[in-house]
C-alpha atoms as a PDB file:
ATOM      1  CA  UNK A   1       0.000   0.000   0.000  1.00  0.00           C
ATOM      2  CA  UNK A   2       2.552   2.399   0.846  1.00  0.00           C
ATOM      3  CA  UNK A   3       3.776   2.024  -2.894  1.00  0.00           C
ATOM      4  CA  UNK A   4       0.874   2.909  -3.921  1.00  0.00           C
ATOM      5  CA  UNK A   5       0.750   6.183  -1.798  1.00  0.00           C
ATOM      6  CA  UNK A   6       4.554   6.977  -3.067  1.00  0.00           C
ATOM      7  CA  UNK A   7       3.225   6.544  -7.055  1.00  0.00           C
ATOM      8  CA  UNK A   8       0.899   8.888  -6.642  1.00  0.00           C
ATOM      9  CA  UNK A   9       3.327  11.436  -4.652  1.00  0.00           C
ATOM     10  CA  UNK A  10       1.290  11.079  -1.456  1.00  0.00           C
ATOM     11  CA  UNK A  11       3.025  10.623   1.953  1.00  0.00           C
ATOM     12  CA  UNK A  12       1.518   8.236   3.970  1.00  0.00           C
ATOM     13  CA  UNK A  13       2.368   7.066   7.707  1.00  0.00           C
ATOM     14  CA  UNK A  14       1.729   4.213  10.074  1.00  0.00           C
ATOM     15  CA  UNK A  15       1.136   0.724   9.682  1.00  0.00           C
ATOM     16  CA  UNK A  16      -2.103  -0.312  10.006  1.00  0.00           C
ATOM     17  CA  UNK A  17      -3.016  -1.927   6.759  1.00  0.00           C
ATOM     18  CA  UNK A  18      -6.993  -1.610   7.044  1.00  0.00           C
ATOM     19  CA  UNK A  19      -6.022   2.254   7.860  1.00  0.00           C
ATOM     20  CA  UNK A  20      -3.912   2.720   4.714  1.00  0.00           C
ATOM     21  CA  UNK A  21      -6.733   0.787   2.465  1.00  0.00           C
ATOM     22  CA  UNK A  22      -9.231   2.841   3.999  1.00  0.00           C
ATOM     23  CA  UNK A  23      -8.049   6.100   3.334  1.00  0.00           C
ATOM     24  CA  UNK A  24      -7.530   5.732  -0.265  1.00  0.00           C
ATOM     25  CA  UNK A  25     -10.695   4.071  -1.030  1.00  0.00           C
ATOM     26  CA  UNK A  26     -11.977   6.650  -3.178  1.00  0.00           C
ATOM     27  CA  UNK A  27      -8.404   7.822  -4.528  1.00  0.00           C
ATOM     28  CA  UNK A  28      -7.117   4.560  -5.368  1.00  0.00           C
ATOM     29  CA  UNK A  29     -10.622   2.430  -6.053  1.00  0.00           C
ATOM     30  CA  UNK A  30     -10.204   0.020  -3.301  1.00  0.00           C
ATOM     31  CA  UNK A  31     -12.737  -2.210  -2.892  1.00  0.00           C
ATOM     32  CA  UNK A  32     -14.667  -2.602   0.835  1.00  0.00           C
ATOM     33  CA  UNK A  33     -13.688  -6.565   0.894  1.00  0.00           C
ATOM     34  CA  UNK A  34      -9.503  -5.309   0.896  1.00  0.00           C
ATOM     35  CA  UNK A  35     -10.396  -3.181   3.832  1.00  0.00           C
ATOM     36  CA  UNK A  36     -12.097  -5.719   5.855  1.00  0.00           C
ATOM     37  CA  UNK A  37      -9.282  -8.488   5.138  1.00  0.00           C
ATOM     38  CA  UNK A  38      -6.710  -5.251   5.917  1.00  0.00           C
ATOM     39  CA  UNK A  39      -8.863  -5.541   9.478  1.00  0.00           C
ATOM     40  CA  UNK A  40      -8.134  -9.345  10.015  1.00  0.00           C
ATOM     41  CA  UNK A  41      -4.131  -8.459   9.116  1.00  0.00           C
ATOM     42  CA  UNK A  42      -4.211  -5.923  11.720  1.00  0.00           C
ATOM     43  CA  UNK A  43      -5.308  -8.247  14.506  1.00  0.00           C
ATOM     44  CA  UNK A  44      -2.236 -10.295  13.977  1.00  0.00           C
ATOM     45  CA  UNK A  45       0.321  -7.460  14.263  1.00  0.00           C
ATOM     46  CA  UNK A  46       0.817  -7.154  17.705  1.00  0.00           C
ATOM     47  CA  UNK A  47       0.345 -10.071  19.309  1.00  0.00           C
ATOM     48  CA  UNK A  48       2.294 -12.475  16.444  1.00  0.00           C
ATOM     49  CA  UNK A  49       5.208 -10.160  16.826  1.00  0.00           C
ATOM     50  CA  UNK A  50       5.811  -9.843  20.909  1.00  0.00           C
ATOM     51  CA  UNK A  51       6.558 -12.266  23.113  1.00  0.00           C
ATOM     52  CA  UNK A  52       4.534 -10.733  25.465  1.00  0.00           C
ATOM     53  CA  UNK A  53       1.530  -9.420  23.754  1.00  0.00           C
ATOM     54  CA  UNK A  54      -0.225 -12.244  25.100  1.00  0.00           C
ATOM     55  CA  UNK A  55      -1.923 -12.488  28.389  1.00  0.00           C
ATOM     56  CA  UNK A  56       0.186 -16.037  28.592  1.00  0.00           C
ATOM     57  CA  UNK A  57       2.134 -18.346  26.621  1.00  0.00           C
ATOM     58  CA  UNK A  58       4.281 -17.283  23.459  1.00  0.00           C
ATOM     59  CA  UNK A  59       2.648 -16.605  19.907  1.00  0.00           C
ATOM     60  CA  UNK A  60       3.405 -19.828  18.684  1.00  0.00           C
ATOM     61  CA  UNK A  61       1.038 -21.409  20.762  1.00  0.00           C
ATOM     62  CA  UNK A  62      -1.940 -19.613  19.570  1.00  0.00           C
ATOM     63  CA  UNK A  63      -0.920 -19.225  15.762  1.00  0.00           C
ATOM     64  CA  UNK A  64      -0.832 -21.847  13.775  1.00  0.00           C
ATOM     65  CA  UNK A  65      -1.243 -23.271  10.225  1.00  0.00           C
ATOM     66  CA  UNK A  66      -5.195 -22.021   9.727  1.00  0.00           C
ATOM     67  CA  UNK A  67      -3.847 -18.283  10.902  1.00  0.00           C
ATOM     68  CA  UNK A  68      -1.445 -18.439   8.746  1.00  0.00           C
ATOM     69  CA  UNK A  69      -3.252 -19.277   5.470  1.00  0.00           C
ATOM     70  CA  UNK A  70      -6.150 -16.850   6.133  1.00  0.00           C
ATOM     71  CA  UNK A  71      -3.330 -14.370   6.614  1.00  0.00           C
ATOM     72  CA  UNK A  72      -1.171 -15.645   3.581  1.00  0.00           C
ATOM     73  CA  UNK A  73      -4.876 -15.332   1.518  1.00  0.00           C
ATOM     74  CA  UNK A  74      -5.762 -11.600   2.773  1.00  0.00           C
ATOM     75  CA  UNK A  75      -1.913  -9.977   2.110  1.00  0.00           C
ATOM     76  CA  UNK A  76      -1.742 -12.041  -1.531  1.00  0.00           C
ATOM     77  CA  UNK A  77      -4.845 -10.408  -2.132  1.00  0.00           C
ATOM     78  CA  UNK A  78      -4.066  -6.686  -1.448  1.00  0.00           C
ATOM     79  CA  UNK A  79      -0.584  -7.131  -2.949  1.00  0.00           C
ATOM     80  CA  UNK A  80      -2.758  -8.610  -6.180  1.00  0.00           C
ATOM     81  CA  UNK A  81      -4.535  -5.408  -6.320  1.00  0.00           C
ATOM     82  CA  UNK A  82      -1.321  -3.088  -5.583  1.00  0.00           C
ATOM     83  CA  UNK A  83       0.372  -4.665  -8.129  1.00  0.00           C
ATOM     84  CA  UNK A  84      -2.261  -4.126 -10.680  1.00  0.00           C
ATOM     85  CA  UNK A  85      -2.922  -0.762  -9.578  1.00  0.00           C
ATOM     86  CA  UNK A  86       0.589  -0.142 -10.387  1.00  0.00           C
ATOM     87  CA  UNK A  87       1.209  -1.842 -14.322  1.00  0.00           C
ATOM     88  CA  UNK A  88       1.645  -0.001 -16.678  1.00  0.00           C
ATOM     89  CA  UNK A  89      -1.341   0.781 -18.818  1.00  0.00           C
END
């Protein structure tokens, strides 16, 4: 996403995906579905990358394979549209 802000000479800040998709909704054309799988991303920032985001236990133990592929599934789809947003005509 933040590609897409710097093609298009904007300046954009923070990392919270479903923020960043948001925003440029009307600008950029993105769809409402990228936004709501920007809001499942967002709920794995914190806690998949701190030991102790977690009220116990490490992230490990509470990620696993199905996590992952939802996750894998949402980011291939917003880097689909990024990419296509940014070929040539």
């Amino acid at each position: 996403m933040k590609a897409l802000y710097l093609h298009h000479d904007a300046e954009v800040w923070g990392h919270a995906i479903s923020r960043l998709l948001a925003q440029s909704v009307e600008e950029f054309g993105i769809p409402d579905q990228l936004v709501e799988r920007g809001r499942v991303l967002d709920t794995y920032y914190i806690p998949t990358r701190y030991p102790d985001a977690l009220p116990e236990g490490a992230p490990f133990e509470f990620f696993g394979l199905l996590q992952s592929e939802e996750a894998i599934r949402h980011a291939g789809a917003i880097v689909a549209f990024v990419r296509a947003a940014l070929a040539p005509p």
